[in-house]
N, C-alpha and C. Protein backbone atom coordinates (compact mmCIF):
# COMPACT_ATOMS: atom_id res chain seq x y z
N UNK A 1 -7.75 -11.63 7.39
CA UNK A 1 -6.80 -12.60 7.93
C UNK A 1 -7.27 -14.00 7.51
N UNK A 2 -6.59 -14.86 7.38
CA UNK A 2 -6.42 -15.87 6.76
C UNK A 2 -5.66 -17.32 7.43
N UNK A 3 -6.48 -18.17 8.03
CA UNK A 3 -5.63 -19.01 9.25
C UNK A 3 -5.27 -20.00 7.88
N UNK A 4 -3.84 -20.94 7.66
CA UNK A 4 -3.81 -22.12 7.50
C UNK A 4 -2.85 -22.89 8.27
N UNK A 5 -3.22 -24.38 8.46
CA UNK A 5 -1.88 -24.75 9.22
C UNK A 5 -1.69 -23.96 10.21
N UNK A 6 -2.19 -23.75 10.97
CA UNK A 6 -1.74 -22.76 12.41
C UNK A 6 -0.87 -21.41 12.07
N UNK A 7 -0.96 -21.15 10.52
CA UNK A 7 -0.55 -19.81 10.48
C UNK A 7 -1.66 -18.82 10.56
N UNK A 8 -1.31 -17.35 10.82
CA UNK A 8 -1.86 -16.39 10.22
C UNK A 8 -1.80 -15.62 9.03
N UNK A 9 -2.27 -15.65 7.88
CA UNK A 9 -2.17 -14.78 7.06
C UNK A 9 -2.27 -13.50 6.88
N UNK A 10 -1.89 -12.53 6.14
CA UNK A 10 -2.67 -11.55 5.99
C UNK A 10 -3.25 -11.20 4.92
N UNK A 11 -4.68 -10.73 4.79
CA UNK A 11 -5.41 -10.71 3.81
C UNK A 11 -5.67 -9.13 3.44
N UNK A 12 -5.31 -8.75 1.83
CA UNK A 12 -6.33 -7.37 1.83
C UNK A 12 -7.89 -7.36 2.21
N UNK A 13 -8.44 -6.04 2.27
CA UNK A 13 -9.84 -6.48 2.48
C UNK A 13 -10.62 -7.03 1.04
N UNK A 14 -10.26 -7.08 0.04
CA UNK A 14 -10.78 -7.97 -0.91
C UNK A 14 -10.17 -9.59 -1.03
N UNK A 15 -9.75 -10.17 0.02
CA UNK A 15 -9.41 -11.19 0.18
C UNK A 15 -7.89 -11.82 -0.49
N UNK A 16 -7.29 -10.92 -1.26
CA UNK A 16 -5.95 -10.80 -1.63
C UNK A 16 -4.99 -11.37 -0.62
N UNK A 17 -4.11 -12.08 -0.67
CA UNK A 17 -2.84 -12.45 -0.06
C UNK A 17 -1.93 -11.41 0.35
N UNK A 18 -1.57 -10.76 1.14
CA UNK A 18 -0.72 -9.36 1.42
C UNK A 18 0.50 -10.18 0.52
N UNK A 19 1.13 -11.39 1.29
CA UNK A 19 2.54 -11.85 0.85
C UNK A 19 2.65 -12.89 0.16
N UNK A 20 2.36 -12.40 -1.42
CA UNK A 20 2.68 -13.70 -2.77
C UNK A 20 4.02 -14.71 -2.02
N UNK A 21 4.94 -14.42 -1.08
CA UNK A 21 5.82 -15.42 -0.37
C UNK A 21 5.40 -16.54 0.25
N UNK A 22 4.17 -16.01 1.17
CA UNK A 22 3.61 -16.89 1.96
C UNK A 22 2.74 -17.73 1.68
N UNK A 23 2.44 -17.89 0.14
CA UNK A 23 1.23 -18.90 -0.29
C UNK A 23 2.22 -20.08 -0.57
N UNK A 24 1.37 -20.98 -0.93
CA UNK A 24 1.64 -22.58 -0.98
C UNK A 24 0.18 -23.47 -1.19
N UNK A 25 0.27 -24.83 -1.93
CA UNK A 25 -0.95 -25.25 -2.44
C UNK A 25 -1.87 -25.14 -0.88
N UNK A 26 -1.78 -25.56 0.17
CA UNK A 26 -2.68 -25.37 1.71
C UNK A 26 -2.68 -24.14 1.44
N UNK A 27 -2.78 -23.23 0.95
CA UNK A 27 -3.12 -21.78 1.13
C UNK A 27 -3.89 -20.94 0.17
N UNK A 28 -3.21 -21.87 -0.79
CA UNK A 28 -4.34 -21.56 -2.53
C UNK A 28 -5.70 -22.56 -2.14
N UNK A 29 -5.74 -23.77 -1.98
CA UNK A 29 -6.77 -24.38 -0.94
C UNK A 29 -7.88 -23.64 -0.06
N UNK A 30 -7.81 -23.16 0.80
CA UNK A 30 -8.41 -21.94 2.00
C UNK A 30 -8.85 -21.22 1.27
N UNK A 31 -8.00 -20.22 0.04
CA UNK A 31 -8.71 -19.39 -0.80
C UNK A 31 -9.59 -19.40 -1.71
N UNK A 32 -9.08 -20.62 -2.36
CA UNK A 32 -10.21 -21.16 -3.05
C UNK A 32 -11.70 -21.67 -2.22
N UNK A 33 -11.42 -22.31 -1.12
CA UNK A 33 -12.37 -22.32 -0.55
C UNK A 33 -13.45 -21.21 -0.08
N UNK A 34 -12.84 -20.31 0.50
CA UNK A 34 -13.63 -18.98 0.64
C UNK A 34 -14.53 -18.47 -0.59
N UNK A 35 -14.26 -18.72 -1.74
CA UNK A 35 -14.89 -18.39 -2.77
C UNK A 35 -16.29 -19.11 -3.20
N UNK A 36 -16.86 -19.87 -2.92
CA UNK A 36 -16.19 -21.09 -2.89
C UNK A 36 -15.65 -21.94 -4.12
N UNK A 37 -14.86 -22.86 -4.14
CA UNK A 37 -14.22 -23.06 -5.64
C UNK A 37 -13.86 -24.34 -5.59
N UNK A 38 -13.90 -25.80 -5.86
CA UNK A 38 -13.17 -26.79 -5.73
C UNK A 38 -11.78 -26.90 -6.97
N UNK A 39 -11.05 -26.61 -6.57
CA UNK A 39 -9.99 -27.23 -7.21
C UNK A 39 -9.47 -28.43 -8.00
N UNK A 40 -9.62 -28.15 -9.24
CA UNK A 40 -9.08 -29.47 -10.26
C UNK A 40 -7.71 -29.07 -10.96
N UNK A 41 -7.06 -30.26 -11.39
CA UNK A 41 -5.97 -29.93 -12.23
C UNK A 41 -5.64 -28.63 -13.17
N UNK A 42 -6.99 -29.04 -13.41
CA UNK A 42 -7.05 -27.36 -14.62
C UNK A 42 -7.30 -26.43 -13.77
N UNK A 43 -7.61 -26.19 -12.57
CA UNK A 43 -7.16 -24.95 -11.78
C UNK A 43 -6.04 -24.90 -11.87
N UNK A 44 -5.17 -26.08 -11.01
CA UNK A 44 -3.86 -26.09 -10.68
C UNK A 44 -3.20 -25.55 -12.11
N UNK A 45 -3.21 -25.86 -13.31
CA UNK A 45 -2.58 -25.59 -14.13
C UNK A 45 -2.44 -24.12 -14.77
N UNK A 46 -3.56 -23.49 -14.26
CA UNK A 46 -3.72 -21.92 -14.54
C UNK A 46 -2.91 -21.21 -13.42
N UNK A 47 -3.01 -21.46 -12.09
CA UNK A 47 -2.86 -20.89 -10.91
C UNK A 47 -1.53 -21.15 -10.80
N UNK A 48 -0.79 -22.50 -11.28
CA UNK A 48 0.97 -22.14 -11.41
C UNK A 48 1.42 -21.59 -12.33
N UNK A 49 0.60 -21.31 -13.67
CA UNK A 49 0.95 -20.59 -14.78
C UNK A 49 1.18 -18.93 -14.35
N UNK A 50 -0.37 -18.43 -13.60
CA UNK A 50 -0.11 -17.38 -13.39
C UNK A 50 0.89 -16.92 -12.40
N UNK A 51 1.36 -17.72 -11.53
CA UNK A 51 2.25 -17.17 -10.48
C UNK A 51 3.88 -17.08 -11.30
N UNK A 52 3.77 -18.33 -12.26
CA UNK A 52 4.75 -18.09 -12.99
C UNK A 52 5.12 -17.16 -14.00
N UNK A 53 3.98 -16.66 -14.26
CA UNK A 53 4.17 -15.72 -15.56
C UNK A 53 4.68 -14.21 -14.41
N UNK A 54 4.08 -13.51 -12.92
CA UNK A 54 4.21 -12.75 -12.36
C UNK A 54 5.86 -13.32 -11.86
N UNK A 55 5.97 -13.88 -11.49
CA UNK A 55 7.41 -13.92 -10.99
C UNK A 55 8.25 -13.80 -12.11
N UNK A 56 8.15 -13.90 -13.02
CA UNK A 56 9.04 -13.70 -14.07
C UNK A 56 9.36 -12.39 -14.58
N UNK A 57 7.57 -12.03 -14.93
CA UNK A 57 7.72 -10.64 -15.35
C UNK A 57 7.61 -9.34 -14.47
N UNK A 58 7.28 -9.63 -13.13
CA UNK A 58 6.96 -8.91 -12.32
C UNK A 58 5.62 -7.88 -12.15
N UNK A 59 4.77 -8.33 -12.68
CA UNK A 59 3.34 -7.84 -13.10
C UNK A 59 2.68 -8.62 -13.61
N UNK A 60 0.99 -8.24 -13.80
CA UNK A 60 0.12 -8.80 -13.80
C UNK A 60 -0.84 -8.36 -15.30
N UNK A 61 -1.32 -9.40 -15.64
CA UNK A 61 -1.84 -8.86 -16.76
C UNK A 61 -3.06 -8.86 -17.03
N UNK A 62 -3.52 -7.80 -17.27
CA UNK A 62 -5.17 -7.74 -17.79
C UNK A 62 -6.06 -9.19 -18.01
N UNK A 63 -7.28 -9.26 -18.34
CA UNK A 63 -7.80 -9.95 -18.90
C UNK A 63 -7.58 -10.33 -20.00
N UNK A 64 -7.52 -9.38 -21.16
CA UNK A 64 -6.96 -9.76 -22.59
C UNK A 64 -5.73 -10.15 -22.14
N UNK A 65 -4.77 -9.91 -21.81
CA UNK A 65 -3.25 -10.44 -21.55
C UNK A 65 -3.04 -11.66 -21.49
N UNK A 66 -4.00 -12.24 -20.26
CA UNK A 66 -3.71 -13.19 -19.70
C UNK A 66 -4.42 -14.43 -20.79
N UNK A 67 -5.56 -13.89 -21.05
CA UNK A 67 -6.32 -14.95 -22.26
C UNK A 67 -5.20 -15.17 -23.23
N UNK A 68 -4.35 -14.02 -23.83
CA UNK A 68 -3.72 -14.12 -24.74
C UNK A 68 -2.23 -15.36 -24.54
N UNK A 69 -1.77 -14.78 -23.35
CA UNK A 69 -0.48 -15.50 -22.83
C UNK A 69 -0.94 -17.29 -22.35
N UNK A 70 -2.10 -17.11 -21.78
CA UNK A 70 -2.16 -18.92 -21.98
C UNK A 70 -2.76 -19.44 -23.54
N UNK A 71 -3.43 -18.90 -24.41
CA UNK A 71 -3.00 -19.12 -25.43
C UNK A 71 -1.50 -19.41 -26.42
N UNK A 72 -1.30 -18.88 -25.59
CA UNK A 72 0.58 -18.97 -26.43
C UNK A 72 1.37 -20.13 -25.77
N UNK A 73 1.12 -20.11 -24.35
CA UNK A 73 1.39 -21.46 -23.44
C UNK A 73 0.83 -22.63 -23.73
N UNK A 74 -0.85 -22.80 -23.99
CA UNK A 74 -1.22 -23.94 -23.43
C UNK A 74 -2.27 -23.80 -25.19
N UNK A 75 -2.30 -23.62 -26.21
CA UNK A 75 -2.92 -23.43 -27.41
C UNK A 75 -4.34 -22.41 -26.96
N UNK A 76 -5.01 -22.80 -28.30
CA UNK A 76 -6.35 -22.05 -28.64
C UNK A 76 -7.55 -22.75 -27.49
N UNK A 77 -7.01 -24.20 -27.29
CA UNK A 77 -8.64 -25.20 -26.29
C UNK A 77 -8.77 -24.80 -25.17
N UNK A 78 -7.38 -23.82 -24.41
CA UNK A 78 -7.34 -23.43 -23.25
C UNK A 78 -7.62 -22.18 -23.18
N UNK A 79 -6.51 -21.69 -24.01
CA UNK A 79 -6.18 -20.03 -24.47
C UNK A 79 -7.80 -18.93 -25.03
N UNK A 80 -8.59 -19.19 -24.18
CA UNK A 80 -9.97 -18.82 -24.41
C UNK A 80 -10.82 -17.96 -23.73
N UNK A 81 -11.43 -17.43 -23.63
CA UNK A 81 -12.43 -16.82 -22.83
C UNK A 81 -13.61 -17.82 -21.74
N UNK A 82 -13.92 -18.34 -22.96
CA UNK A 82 -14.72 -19.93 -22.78
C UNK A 82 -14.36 -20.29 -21.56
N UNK A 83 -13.19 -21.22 -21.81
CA UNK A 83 -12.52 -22.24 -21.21
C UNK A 83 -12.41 -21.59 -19.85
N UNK A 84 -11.85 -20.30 -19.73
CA UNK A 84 -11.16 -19.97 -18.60
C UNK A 84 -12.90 -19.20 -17.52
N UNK A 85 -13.65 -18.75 -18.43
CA UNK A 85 -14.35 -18.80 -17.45
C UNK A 85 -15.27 -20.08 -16.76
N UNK A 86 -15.05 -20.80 -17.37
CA UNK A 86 -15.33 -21.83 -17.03
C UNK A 86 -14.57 -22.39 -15.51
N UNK A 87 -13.79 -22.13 -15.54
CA UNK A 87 -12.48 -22.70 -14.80
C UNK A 87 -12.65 -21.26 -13.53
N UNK A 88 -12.63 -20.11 -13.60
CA UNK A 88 -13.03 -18.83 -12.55
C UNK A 88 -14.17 -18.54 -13.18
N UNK A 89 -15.26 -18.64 -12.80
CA UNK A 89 -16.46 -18.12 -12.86
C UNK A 89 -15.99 -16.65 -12.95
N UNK A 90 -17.35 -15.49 -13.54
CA UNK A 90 -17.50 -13.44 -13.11
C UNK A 90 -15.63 -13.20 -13.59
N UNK A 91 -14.63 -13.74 -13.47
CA UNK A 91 -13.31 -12.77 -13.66
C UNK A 91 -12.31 -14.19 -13.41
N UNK A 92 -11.59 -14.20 -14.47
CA UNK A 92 -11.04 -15.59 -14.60
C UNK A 92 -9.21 -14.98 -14.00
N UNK A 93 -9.05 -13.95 -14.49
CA UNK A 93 -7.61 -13.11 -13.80
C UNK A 93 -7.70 -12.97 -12.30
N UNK A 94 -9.02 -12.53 -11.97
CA UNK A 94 -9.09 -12.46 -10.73
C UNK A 94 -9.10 -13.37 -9.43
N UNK A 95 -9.46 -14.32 -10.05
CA UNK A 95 -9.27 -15.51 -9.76
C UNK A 95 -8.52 -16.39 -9.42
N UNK A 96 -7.79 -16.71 -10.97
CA UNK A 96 -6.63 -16.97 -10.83
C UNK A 96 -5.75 -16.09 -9.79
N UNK A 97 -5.32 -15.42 -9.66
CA UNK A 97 -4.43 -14.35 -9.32
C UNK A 97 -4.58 -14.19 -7.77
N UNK A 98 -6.16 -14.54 -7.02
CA UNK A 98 -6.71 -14.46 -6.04
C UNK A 98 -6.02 -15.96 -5.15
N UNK A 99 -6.81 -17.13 -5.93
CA UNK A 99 -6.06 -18.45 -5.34
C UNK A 99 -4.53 -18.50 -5.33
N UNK A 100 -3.95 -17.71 -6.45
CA UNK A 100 -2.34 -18.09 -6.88
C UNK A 100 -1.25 -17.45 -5.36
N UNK A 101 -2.72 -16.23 -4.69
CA UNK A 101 -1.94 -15.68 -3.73
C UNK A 101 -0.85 -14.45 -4.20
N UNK A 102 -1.41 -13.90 -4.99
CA UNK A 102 -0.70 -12.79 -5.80
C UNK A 102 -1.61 -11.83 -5.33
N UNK A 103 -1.25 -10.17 -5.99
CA UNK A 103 -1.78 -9.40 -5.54
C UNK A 103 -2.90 -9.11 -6.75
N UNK A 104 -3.64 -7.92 -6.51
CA UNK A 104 -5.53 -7.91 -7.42
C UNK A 104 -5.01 -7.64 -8.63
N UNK A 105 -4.96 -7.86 -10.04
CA UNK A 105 -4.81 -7.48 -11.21
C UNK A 105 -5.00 -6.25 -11.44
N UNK A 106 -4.63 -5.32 -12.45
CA UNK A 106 -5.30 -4.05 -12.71
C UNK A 106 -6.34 -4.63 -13.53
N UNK A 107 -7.27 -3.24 -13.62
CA UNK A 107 -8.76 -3.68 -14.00
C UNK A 107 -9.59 -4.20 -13.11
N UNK A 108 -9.35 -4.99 -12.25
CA UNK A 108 -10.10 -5.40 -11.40
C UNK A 108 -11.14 -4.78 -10.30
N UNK A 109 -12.32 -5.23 -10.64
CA UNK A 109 -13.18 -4.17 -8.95
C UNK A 109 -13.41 -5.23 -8.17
């Protein structure tokens, strides 16, 4: 469970968002915090990418996927392994995908 703003959330037990509905930046905030993680632009810019790329396509994409697809979005300086772990430390999908308030990627432990 997951308080923000006098809500309750609900959390899987790997800290997952039950309802990609109910997130919002105060909520990607909290999560990120739990991790712990400070938030910069270049978070923000991954973490609306990925919610955008899942609402669109309705799934989630691997590690290679996702390296590949912000490559195609945002070039080669972003579109990296590098870069992005830099940005999620151990699992950069997971991450992302974790703050964005989406559900766990496949692949993921």
């Amino acid at each position: 469970m997951l308080k923000v703003d006098g809500r309750d959330l609900e959390t899987t037990t790997g800290g997952f968002l039950a309802d990609p509905e109910a997130w919002d930046e105060r909520v990607a905030e909290a999560l990120a915090a739990a991790i712990p993680l400070e938030l910069t632009e270049a978070h923000w810019e991954m973490i609306r990418f990925i919610r955008a790329y899942y609402f669109r396509f309705r799934h989630l994409p691997n590690n290679r996927m996702f390296v590949k697809a912000v490559q195609t979005e945002f070039g080669p300086e972003k579109g990296n392994s590098r870069y992005l772990h830099r940005l999620f430390p151990e699992s950069p999908v997971k991450y992302a995908c974790l703050i964005a308030g989406l559900p766990k990627p496949p692949g993921c432990i």
